[in-house]
C-alpha atoms as a PDB file:
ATOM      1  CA  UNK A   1       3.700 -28.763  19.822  1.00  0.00           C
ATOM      2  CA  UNK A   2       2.623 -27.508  16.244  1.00  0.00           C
ATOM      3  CA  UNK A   3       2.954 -30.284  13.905  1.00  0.00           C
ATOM      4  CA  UNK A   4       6.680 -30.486  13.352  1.00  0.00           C
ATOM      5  CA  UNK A   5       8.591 -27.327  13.545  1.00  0.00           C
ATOM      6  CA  UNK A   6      10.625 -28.245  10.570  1.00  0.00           C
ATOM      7  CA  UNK A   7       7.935 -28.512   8.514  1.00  0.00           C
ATOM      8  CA  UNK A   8       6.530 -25.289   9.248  1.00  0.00           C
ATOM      9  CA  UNK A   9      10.127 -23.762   8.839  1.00  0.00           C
ATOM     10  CA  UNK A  10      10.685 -25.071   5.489  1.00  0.00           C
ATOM     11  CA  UNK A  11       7.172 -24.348   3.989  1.00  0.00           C
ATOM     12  CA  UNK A  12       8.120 -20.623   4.987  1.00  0.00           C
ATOM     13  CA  UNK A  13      11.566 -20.343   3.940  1.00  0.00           C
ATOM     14  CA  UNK A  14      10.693 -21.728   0.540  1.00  0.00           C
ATOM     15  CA  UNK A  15       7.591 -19.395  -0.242  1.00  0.00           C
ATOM     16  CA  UNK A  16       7.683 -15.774  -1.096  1.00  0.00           C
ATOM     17  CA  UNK A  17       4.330 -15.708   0.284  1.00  0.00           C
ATOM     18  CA  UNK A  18       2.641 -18.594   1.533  1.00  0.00           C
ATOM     19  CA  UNK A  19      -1.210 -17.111   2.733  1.00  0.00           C
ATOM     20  CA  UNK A  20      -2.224 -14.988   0.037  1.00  0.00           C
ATOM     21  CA  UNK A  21      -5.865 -12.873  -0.396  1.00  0.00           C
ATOM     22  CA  UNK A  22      -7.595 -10.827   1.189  1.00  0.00           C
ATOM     23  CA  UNK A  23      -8.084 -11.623   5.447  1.00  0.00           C
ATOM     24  CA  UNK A  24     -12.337 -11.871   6.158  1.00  0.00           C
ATOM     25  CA  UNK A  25     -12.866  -9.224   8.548  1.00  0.00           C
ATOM     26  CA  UNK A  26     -12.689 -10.109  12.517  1.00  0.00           C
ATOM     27  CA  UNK A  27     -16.009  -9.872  14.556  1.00  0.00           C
ATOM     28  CA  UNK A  28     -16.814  -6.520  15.680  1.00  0.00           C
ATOM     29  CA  UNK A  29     -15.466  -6.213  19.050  1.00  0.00           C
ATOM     30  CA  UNK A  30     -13.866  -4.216  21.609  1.00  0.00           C
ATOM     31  CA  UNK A  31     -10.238  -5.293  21.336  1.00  0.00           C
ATOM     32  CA  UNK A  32      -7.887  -3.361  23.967  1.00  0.00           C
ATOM     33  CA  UNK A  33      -4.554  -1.517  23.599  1.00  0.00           C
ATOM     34  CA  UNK A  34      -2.615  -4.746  23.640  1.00  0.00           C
ATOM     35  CA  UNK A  35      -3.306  -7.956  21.654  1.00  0.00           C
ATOM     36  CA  UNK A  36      -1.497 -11.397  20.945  1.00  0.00           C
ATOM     37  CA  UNK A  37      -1.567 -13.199  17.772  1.00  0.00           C
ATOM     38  CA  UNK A  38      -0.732 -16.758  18.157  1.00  0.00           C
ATOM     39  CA  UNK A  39       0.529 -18.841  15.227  1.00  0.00           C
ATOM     40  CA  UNK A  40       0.840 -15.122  13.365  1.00  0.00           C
ATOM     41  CA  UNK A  41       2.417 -16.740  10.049  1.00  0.00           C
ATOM     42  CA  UNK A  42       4.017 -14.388   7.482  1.00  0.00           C
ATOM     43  CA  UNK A  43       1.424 -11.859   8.944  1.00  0.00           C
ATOM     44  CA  UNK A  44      -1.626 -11.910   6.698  1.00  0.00           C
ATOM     45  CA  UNK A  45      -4.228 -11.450   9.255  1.00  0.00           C
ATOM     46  CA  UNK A  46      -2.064  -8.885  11.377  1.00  0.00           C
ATOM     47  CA  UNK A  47      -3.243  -5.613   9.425  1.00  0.00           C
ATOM     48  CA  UNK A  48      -6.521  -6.437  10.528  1.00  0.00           C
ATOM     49  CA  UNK A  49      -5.166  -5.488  14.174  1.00  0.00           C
ATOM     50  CA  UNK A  50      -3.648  -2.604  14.167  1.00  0.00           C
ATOM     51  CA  UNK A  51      -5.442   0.751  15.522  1.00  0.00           C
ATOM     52  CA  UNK A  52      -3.572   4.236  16.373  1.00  0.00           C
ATOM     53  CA  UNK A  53      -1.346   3.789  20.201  1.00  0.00           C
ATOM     54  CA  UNK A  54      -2.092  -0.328  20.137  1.00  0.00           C
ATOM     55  CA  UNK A  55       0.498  -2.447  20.526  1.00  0.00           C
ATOM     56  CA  UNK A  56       0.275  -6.106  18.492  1.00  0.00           C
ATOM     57  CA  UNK A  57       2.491  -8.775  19.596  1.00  0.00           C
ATOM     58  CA  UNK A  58       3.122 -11.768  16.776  1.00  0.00           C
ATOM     59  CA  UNK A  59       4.504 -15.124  18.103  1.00  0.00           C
ATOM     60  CA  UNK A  60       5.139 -17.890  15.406  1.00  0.00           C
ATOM     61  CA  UNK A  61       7.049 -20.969  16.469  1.00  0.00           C
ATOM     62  CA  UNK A  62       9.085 -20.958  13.069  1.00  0.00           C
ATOM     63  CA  UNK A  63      11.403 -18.473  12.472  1.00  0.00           C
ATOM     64  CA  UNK A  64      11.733 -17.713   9.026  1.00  0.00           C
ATOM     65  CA  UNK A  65       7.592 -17.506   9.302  1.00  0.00           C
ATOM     66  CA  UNK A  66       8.219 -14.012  11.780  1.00  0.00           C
ATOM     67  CA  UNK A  67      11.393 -13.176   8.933  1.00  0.00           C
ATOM     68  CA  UNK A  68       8.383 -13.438   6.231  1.00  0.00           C
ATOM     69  CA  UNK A  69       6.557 -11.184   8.579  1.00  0.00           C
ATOM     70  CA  UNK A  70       8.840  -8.355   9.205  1.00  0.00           C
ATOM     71  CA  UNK A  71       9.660  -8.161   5.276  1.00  0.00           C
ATOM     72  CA  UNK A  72       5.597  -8.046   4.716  1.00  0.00           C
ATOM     73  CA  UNK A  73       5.494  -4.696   6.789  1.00  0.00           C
ATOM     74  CA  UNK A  74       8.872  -3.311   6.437  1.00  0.00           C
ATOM     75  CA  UNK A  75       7.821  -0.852   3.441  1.00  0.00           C
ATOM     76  CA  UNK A  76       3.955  -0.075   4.941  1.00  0.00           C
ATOM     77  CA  UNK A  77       2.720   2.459   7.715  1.00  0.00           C
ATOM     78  CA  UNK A  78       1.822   0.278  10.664  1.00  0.00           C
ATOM     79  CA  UNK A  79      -0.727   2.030  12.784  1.00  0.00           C
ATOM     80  CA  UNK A  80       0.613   0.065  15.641  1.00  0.00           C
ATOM     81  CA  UNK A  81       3.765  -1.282  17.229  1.00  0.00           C
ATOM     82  CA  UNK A  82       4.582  -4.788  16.791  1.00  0.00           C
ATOM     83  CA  UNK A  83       7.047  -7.009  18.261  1.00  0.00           C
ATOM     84  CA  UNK A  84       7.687 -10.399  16.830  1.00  0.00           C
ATOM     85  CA  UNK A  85       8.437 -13.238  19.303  1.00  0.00           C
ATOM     86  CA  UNK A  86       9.496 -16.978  18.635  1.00  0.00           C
ATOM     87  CA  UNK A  87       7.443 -19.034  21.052  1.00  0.00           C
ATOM     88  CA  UNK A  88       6.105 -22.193  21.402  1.00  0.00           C
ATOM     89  CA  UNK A  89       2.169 -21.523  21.668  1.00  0.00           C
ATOM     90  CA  UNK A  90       1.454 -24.294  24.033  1.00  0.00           C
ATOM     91  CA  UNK A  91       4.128 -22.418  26.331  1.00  0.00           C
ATOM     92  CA  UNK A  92       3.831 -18.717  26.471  1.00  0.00           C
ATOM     93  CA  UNK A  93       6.789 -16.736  27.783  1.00  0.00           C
ATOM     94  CA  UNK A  94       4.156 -14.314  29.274  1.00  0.00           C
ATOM     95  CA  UNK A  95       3.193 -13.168  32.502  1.00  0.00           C
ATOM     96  CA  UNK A  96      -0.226 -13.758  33.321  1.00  0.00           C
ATOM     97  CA  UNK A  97      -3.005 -10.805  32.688  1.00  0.00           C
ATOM     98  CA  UNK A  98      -0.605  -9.358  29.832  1.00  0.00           C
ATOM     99  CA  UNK A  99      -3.334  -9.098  27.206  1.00  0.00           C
ATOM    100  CA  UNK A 100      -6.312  -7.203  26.538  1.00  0.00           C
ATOM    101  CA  UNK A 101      -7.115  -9.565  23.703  1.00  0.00           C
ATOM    102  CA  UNK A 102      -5.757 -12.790  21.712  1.00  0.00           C
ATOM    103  CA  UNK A 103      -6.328 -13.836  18.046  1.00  0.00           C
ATOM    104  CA  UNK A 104      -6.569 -17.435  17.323  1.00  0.00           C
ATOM    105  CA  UNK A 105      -6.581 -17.703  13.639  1.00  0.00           C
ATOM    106  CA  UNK A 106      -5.666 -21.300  12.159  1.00  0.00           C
ATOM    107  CA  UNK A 107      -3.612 -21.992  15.118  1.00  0.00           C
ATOM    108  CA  UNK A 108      -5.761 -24.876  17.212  1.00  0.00           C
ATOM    109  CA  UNK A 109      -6.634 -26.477  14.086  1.00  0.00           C
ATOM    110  CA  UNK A 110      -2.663 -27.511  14.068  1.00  0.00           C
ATOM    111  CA  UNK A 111      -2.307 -29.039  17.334  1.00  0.00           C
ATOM    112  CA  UNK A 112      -3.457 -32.609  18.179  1.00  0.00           C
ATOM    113  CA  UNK A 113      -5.971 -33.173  20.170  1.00  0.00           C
ATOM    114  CA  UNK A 114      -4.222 -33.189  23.809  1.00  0.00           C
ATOM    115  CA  UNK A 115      -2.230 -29.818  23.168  1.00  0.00           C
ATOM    116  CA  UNK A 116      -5.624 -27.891  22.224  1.00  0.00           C
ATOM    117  CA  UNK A 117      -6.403 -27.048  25.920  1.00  0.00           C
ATOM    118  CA  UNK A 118      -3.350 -26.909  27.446  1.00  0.00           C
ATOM    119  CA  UNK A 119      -2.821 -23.967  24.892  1.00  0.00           C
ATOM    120  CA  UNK A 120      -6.292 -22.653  26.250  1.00  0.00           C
ATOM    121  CA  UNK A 121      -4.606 -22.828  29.404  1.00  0.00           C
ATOM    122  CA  UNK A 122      -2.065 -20.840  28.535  1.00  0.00           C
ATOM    123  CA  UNK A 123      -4.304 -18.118  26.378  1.00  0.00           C
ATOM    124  CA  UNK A 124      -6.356 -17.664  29.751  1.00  0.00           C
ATOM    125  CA  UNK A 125      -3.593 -16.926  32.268  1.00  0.00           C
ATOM    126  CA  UNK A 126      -2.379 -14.707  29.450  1.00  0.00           C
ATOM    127  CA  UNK A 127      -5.287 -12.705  29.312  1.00  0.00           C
ATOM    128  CA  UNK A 128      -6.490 -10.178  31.458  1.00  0.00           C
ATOM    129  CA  UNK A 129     -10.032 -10.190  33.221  1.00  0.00           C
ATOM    130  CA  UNK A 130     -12.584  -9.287  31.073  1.00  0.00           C
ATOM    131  CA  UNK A 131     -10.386 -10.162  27.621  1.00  0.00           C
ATOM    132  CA  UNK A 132     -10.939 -11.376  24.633  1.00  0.00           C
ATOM    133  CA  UNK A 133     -10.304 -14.343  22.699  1.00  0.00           C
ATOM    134  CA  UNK A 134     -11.349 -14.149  18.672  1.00  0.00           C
ATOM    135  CA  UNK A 135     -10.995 -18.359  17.090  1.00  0.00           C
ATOM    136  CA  UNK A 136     -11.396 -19.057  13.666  1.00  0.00           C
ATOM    137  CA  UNK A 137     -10.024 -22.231  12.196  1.00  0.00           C
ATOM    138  CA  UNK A 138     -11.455 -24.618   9.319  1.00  0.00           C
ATOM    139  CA  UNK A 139     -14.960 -26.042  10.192  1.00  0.00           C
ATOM    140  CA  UNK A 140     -16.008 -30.002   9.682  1.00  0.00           C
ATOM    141  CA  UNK A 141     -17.820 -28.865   6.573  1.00  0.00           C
ATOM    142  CA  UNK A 142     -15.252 -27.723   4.651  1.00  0.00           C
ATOM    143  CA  UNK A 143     -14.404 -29.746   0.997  1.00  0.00           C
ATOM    144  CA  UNK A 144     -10.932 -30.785   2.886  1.00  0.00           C
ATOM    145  CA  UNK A 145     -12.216 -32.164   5.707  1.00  0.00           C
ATOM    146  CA  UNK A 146     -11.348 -35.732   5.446  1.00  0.00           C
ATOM    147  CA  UNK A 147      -8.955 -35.601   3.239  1.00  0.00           C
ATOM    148  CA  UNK A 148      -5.005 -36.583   3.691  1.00  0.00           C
ATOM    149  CA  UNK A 149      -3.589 -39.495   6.479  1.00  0.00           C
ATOM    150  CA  UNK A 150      -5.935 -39.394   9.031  1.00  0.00           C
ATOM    151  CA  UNK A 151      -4.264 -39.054  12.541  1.00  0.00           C
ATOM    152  CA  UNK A 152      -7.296 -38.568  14.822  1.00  0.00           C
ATOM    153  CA  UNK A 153     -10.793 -38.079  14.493  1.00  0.00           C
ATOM    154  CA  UNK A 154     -11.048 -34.698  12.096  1.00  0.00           C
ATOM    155  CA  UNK A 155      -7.606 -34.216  12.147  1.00  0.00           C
ATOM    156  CA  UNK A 156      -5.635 -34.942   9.081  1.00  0.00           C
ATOM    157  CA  UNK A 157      -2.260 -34.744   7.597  1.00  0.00           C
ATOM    158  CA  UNK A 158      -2.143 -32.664   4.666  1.00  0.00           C
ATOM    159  CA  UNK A 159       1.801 -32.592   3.958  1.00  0.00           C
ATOM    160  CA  UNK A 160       4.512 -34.007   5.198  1.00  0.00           C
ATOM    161  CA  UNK A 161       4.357 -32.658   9.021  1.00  0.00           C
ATOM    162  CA  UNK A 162       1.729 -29.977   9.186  1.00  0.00           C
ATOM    163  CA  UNK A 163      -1.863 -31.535  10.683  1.00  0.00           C
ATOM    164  CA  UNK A 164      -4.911 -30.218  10.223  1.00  0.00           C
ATOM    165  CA  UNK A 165      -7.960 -30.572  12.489  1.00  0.00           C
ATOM    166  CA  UNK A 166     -11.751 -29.753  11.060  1.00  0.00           C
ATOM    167  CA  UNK A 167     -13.677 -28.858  13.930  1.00  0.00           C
ATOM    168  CA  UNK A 168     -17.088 -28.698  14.882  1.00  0.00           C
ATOM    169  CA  UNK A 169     -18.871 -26.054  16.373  1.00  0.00           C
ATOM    170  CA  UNK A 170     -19.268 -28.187  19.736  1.00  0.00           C
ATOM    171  CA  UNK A 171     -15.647 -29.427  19.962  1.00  0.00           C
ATOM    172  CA  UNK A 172     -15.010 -25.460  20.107  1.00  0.00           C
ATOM    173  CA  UNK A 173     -17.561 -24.751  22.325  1.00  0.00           C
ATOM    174  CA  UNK A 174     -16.051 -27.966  24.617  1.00  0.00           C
ATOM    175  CA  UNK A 175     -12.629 -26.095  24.536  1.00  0.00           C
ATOM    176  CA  UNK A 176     -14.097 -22.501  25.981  1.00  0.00           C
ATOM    177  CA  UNK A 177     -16.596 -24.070  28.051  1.00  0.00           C
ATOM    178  CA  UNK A 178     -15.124 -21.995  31.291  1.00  0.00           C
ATOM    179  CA  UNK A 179     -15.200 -18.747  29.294  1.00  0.00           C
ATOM    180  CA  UNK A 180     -18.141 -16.205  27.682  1.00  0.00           C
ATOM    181  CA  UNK A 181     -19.741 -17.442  24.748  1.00  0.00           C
ATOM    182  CA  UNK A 182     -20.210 -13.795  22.900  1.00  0.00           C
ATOM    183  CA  UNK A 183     -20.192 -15.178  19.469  1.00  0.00           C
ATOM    184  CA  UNK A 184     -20.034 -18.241  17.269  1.00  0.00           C
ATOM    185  CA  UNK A 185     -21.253 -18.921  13.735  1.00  0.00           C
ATOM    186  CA  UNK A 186     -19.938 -20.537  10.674  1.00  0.00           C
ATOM    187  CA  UNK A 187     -18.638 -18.734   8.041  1.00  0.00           C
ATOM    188  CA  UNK A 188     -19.054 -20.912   4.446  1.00  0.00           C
ATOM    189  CA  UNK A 189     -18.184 -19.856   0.679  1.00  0.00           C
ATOM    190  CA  UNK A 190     -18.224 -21.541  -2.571  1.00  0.00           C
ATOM    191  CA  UNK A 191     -14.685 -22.147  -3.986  1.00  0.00           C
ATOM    192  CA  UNK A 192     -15.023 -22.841  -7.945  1.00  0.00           C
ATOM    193  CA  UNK A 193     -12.143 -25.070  -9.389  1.00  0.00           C
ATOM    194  CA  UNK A 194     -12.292 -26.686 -13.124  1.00  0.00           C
ATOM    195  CA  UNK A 195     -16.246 -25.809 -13.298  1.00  0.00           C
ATOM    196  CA  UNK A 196     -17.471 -27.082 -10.368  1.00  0.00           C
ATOM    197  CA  UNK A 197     -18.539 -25.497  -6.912  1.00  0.00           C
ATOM    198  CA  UNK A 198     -17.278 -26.467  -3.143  1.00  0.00           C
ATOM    199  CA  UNK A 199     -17.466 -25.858   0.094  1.00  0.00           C
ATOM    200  CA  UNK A 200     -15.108 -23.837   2.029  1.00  0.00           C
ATOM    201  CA  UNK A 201     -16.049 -23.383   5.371  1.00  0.00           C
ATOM    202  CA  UNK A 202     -14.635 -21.824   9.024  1.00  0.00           C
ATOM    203  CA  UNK A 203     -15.678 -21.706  12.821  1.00  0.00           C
ATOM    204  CA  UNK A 204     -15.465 -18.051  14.139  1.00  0.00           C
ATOM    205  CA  UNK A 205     -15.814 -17.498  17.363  1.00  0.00           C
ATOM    206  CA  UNK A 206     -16.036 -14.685  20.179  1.00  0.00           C
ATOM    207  CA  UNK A 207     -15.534 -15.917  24.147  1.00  0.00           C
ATOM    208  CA  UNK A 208     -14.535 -13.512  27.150  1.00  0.00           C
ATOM    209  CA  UNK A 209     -12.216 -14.448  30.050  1.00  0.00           C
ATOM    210  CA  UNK A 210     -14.714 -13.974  33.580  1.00  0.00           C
ATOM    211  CA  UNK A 211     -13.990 -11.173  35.301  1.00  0.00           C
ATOM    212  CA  UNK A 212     -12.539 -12.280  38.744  1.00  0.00           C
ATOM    213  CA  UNK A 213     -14.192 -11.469  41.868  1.00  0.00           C
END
């Protein structure tokens, strides 16, 4: 489980947009012809997946999060087919080897601690041999890391039932331990607010599923 559903259905239902800006770019990488974004919001990040005959699958848990979605890219041309499903990330209705490649953008950061690898469970079976996972979520040097109730170590609540977990670049590297480490660097920029500089700061990562022999 994400937090609490409710939460995450309210904060979208009452925004006309809640992730505004530009999405950073994704690591350059050899995607596939059919890719998963988990926790896939009102869409922000999707545009950075679509390519010409790919097809983009988008599972939120909250509904009126995939509603916000659809509206986003009902009036653009897609260069790819999307479908949006309601899942539960921690239990994918997918058969296993589906995926060429999954996108894990702010996602884990929103589980507690003992649902982060049972969702890598899940993203693995998912995946084919040879895939690709892309993480990025909010590293432990970011200016908001410690702030809010504290629930577990790095993992705070920030509003009423939506956690947030800071991680470090060795908790990440704990959770893909059994896959390919292609990439993983922290990506930090200043944030200026009423005159004075912070830190803003991400994990991004790049593993590969083992090829099976």
């Amino acid at each position: 489980m994400i937090g609490n559903q409710e939460a995450w259905e309210a904060l979208y239902r009452n925004k006309d947009r809640v992730w505004g800006g530009t999405p950073p770019s994704l690591p350059k990488v050899l995607l596939g012809p059919r890719i998963l974004e988990l926790g896939c919001g009102d869409g922000k990040s999707l545009q950075l997946l679509f390519a010409p005959e790919r097809e983009v699958i988008a599972v939120d848990w909250a509904r009126s999060a995939l509603f916000a979605g659809r509206v986003r890219y009902r009036s653009q041309k897609v260069t790819a087919q999307i479908s949006w499903v309601q899942a539960d990330a921690v239990y994918l209705p997918f058969r296993s080897g589906t995926f060429s490649a999954i996108s894990l953008v702010h996602i884990l950061g929103h589980l507690p601690a003992a649902s982060r690898m049972p969702m890598v469970g899940e993203v693995m079976q998912a995946l084919i041999p040879g895939g690709i996972i892309i993480f990025r979520d909010f590293g432990s040097g970011d200016m908001r890391s410690g702030r809010g109730e504290t629930l577990e170590v790095g993992t705070c609540m920030r509003q009423p039932g939506i956690l947030v977990h800071y991680f470090t670049e060795n908790e990440v590297m704990e959770l893909f331990e059994d896959w390919e480490l292609l990439s993983l660097v922290p990506h930090r920029w200043s944030m200026r607010i009423r005159g004075k500089d912070y830190c803003r700061e991400e994990v991004v990562g790049v593993f590969r599923k083992g090829i099976e022999i």
